[in-house]
C-alpha atoms as a PDB file:
ATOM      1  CA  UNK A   1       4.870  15.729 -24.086  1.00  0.00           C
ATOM      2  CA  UNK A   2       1.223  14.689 -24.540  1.00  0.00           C
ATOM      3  CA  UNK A   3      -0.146  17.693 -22.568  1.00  0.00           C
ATOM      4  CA  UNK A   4      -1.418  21.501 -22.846  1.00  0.00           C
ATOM      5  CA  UNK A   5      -2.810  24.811 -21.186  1.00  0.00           C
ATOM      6  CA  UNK A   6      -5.232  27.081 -22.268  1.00  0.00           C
ATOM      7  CA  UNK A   7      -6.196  30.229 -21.548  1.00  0.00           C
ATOM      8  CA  UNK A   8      -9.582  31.299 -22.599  1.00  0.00           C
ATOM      9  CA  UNK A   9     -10.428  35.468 -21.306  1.00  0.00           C
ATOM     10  CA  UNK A  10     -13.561  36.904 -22.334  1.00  0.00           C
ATOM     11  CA  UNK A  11     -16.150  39.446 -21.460  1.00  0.00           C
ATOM     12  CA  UNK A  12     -18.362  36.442 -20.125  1.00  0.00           C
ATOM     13  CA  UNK A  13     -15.832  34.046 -18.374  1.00  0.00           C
ATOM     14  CA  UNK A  14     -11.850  33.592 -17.662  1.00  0.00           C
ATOM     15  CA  UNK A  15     -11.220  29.502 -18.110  1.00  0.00           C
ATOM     16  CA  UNK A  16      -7.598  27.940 -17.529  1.00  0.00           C
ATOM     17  CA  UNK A  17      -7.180  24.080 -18.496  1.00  0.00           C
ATOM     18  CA  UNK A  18      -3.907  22.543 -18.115  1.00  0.00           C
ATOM     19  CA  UNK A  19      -4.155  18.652 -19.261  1.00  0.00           C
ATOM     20  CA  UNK A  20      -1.979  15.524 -19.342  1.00  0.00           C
ATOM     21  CA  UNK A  21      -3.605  12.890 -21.931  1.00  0.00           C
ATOM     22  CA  UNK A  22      -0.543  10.363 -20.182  1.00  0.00           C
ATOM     23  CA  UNK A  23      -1.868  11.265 -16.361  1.00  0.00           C
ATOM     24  CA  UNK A  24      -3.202   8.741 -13.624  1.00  0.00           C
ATOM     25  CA  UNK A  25      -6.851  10.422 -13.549  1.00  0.00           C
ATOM     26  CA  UNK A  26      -6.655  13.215 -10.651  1.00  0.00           C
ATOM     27  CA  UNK A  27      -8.411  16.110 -11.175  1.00  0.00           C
ATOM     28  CA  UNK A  28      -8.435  19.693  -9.417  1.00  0.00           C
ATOM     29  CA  UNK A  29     -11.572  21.585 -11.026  1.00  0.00           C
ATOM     30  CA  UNK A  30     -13.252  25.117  -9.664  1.00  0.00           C
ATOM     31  CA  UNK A  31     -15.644  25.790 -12.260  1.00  0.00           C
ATOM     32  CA  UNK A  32     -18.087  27.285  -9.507  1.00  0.00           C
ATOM     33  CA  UNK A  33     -20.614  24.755 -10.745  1.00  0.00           C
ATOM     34  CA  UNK A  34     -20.435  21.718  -7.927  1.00  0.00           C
ATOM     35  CA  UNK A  35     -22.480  19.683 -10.761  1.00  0.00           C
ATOM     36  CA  UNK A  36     -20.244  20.311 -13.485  1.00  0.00           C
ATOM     37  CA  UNK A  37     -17.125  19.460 -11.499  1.00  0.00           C
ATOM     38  CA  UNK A  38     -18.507  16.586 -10.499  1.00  0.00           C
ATOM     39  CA  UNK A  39     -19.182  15.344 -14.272  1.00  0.00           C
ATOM     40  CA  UNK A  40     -15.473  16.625 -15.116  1.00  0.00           C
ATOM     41  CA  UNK A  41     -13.861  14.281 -12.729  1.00  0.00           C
ATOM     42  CA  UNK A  42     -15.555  11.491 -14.232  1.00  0.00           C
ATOM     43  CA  UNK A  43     -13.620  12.474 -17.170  1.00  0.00           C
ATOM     44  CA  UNK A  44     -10.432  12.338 -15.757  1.00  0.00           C
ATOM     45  CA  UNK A  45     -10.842   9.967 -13.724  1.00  0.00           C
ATOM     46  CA  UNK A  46     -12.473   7.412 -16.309  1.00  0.00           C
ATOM     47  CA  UNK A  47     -10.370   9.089 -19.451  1.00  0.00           C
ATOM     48  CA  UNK A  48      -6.854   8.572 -17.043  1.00  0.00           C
ATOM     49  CA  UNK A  49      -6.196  12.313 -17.785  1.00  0.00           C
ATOM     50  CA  UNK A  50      -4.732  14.786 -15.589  1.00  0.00           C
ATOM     51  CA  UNK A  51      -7.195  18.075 -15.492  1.00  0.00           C
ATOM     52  CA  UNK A  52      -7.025  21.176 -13.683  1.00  0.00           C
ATOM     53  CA  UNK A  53      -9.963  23.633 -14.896  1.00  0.00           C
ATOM     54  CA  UNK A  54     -10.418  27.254 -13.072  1.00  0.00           C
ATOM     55  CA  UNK A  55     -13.411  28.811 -14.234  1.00  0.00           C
ATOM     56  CA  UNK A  56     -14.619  32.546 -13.628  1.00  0.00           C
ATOM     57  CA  UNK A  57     -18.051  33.521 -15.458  1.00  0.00           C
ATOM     58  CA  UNK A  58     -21.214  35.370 -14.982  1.00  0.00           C
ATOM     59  CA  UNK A  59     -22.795  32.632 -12.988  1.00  0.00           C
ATOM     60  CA  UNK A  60     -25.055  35.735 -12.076  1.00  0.00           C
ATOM     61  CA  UNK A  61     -26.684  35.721 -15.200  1.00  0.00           C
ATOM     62  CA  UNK A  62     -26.738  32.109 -15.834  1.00  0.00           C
ATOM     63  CA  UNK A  63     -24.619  28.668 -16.310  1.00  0.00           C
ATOM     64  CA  UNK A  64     -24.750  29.047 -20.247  1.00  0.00           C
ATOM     65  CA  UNK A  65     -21.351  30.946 -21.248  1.00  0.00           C
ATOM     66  CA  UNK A  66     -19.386  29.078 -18.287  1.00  0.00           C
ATOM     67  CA  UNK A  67     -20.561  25.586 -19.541  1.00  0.00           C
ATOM     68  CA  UNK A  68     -20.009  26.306 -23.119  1.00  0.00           C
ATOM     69  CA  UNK A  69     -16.549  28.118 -22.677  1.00  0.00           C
ATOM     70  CA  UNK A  70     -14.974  24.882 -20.281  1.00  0.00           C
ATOM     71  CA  UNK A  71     -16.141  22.548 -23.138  1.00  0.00           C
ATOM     72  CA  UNK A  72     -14.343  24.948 -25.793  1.00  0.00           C
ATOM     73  CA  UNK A  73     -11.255  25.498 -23.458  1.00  0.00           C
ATOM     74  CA  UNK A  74     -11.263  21.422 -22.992  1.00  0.00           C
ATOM     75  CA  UNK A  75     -11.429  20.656 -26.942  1.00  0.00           C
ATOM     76  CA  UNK A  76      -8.231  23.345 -27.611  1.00  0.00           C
ATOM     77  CA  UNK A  77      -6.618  21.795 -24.460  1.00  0.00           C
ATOM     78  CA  UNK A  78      -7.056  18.290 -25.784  1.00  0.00           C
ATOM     79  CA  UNK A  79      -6.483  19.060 -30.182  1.00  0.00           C
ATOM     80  CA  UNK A  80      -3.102  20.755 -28.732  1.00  0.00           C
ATOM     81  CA  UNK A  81      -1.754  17.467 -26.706  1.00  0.00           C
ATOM     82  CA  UNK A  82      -2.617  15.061 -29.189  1.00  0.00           C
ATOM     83  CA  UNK A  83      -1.229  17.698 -32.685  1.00  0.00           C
ATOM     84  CA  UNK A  84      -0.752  16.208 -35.226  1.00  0.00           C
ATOM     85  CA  UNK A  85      -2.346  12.634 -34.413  1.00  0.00           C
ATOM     86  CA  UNK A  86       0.577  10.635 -35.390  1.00  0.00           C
ATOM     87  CA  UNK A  87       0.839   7.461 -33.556  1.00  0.00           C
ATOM     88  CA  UNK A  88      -3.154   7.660 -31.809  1.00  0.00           C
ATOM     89  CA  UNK A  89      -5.808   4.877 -32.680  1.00  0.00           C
ATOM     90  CA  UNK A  90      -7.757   8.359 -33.646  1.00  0.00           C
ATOM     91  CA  UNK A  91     -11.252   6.261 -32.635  1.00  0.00           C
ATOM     92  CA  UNK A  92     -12.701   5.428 -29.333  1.00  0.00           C
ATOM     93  CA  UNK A  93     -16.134   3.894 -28.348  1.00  0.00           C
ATOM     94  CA  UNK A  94     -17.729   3.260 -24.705  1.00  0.00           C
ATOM     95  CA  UNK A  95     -20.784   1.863 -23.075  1.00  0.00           C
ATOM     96  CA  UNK A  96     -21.441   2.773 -19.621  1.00  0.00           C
ATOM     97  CA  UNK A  97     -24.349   1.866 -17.158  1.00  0.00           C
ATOM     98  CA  UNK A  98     -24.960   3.419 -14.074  1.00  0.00           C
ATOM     99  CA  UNK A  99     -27.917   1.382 -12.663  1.00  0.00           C
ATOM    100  CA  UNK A 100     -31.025   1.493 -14.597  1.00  0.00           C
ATOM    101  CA  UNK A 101     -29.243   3.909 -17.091  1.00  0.00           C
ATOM    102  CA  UNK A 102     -27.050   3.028 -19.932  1.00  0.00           C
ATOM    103  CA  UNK A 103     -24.777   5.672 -22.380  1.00  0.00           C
ATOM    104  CA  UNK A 104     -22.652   5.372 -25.213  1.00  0.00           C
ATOM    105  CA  UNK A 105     -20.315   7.492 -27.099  1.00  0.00           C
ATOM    106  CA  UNK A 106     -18.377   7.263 -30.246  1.00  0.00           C
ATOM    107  CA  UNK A 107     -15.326   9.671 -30.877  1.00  0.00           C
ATOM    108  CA  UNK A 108     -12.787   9.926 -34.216  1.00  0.00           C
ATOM    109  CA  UNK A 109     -10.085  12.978 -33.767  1.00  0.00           C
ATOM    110  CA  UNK A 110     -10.852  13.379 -37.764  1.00  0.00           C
ATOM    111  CA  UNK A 111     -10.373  17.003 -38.135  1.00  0.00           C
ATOM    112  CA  UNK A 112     -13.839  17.470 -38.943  1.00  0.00           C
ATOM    113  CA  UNK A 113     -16.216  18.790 -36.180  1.00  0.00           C
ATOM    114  CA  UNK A 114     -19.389  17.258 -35.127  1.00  0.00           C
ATOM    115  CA  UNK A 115     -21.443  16.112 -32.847  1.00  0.00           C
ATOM    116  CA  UNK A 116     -24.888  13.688 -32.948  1.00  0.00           C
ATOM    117  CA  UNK A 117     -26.265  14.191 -29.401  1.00  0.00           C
ATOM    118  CA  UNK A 118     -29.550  11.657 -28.670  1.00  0.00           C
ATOM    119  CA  UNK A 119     -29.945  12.397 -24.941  1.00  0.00           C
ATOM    120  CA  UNK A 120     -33.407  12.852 -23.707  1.00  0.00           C
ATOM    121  CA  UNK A 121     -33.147  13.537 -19.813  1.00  0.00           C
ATOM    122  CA  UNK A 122     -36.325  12.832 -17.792  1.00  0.00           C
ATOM    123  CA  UNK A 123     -36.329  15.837 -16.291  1.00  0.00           C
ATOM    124  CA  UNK A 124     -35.187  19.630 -17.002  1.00  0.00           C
ATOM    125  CA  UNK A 125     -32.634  20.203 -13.985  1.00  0.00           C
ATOM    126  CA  UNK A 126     -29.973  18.181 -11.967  1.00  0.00           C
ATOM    127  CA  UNK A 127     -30.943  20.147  -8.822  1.00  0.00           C
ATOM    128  CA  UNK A 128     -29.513  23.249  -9.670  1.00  0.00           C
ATOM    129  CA  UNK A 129     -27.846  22.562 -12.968  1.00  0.00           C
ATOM    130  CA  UNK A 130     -29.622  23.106 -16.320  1.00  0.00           C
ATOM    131  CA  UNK A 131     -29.490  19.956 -18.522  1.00  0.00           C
ATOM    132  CA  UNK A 132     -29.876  21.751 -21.556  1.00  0.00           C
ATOM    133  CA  UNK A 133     -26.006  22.962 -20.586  1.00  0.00           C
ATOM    134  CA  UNK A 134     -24.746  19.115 -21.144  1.00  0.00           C
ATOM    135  CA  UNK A 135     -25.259  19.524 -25.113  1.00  0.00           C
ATOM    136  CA  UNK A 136     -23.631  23.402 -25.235  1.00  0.00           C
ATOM    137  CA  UNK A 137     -20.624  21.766 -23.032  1.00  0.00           C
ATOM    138  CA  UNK A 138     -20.205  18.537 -26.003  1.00  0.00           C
ATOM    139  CA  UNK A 139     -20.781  21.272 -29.230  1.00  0.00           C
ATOM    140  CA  UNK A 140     -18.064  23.439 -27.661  1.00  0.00           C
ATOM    141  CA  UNK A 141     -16.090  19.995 -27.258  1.00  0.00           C
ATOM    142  CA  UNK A 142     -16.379  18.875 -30.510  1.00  0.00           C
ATOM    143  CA  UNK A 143     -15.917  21.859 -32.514  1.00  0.00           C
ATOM    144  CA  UNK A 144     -12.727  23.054 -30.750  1.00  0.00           C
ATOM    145  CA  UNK A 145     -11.101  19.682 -30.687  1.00  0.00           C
ATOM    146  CA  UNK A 146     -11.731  18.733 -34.475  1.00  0.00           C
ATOM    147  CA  UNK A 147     -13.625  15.801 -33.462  1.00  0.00           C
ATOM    148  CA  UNK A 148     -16.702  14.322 -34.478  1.00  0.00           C
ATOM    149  CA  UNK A 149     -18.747  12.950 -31.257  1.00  0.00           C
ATOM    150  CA  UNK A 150     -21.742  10.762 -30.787  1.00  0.00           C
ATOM    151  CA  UNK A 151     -23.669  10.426 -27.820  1.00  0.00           C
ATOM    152  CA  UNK A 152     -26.546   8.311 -27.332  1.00  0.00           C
ATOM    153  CA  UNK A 153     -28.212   7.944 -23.627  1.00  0.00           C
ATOM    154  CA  UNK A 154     -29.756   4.263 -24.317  1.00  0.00           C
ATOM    155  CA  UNK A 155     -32.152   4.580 -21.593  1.00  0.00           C
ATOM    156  CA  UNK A 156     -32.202   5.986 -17.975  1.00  0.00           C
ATOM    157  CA  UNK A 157     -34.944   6.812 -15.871  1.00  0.00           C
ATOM    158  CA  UNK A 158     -32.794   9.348 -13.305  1.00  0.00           C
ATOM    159  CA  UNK A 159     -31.778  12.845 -14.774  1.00  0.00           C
ATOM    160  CA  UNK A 160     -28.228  12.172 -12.582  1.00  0.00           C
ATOM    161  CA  UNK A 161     -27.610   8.586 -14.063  1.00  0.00           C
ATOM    162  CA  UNK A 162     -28.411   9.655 -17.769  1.00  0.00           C
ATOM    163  CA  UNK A 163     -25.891  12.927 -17.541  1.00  0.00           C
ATOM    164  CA  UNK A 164     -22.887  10.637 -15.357  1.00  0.00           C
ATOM    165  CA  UNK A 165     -22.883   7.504 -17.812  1.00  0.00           C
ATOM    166  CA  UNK A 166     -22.430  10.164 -20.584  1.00  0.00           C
ATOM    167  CA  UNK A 167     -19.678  12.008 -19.045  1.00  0.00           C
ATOM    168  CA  UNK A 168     -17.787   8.499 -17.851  1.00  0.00           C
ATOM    169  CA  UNK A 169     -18.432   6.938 -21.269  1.00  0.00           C
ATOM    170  CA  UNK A 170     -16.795  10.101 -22.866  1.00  0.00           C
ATOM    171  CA  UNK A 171     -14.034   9.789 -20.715  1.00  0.00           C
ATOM    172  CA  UNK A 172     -13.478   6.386 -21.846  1.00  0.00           C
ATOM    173  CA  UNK A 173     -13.999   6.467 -25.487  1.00  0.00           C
ATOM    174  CA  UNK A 174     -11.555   9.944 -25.044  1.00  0.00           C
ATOM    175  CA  UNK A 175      -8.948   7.320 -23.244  1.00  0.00           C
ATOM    176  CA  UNK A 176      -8.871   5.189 -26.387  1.00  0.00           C
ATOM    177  CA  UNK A 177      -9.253   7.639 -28.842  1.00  0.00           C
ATOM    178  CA  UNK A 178      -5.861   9.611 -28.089  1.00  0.00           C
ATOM    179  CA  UNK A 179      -3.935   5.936 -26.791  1.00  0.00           C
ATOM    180  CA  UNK A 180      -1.209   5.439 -28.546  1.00  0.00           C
ATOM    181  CA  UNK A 181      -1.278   2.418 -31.018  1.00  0.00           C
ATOM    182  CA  UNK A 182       2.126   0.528 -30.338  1.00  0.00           C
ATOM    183  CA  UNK A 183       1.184  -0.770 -33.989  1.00  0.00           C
ATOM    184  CA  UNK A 184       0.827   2.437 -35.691  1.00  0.00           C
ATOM    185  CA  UNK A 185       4.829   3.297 -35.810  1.00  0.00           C
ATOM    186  CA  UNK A 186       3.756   6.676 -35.463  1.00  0.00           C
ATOM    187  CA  UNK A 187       1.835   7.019 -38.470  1.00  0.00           C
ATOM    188  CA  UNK A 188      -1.488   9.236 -39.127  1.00  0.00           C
ATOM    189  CA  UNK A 189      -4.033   7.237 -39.210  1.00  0.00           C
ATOM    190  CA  UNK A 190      -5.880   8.086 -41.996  1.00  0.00           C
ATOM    191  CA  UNK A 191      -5.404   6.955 -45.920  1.00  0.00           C
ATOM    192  CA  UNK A 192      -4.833  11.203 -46.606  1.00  0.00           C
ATOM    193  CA  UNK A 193      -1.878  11.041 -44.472  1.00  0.00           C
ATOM    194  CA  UNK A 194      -3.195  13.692 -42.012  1.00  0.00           C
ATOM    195  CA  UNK A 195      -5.843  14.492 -40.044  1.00  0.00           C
END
């Protein structure tokens, strides 16, 4: 009940998400970006989603439109399983650490786009994977699942621990954004009575 696919076709990439919000964690991803896979299965895994993602785009050119378009294809994906917000606790928060690096994000499904992004990576490229692309991935995110999103890396020292605490503390504070709330009787949870 609490799950979607998307189809995204354009003249830069072909992206297909199919998502369970209720799901155990396992993930089957293809984006043809080893780096980016990685990062999504820390989002399943840590968010206790079910993702596939198959991703075609012009890798040939660059990473850009294939990054950005698998964020935008995730935030539909995810704003279609949870519609109409009834019955979620709406806001989630996590702090992860990953050795000498430590992340947090903030998340409320308020029906108003955003995102803060404070993520200063020590250096310009996970070997082969532009970090610049980790900020296009969260803006597509955000926008396309009506969600406002902070992210703040609190310090890290390794390019691969900054990006991975992000990614597992989104997958968290996603977890406990879209949980149900057994107290919530299926309400909206907002004052406005919709979100």
């Amino acid at each position: 009940m609490r799950s979607s696919k998307i189809k995204r076709d354009t003249l830069e990439t072909q992206v297909n998400v199919s998502l369970d919000l209720d799901g155990a964690g396992s993930a089957k991803l293809a984006t043809g970006l080893p780096f980016l896979d990685h990062m999504l299965d820390q989002v399943a895994r840590h968010g206790m989603i079910d993702l596939e993602i198959a991703a075609k785009g012009d890798l040939h050119i660059d990473a850009h439109h294939t990054v950005e378009d698998v964020g935008i294809s995730l935030g539909r994906a995810v704003a279609e399983a949870v519609g109409d917000k009834r019955g979620i606790r709406r806001y989630g928060h996590a702090y992860v650490p990953l050795d000498e690096a430590l992340s947090r994000v903030v998340i409320d499904f308020s029906g108003r786009p955003g995102l803060v992004y404070q993520l200063k990576f020590s250096r310009a490229w996970i070997g082969e994977f532009d970090v610049d692309l980790v900020r296009e991935f969260f803006q597509g995110f955000a926008n396309h699942a009506q969600a406002t999103l902070h992210i703040d890396n609190l310090r890290g020292d390794n390019a691969h621990h900054q990006c991975e605490t992000v990614f597992k503390a989104f997958g968290r504070a996603l977890r406990m954004a879209v949980e149900p709330d057994p107290r919530a009787a299926g309400a909206v949870p907002s004052t406005k009575g919709s979100l």
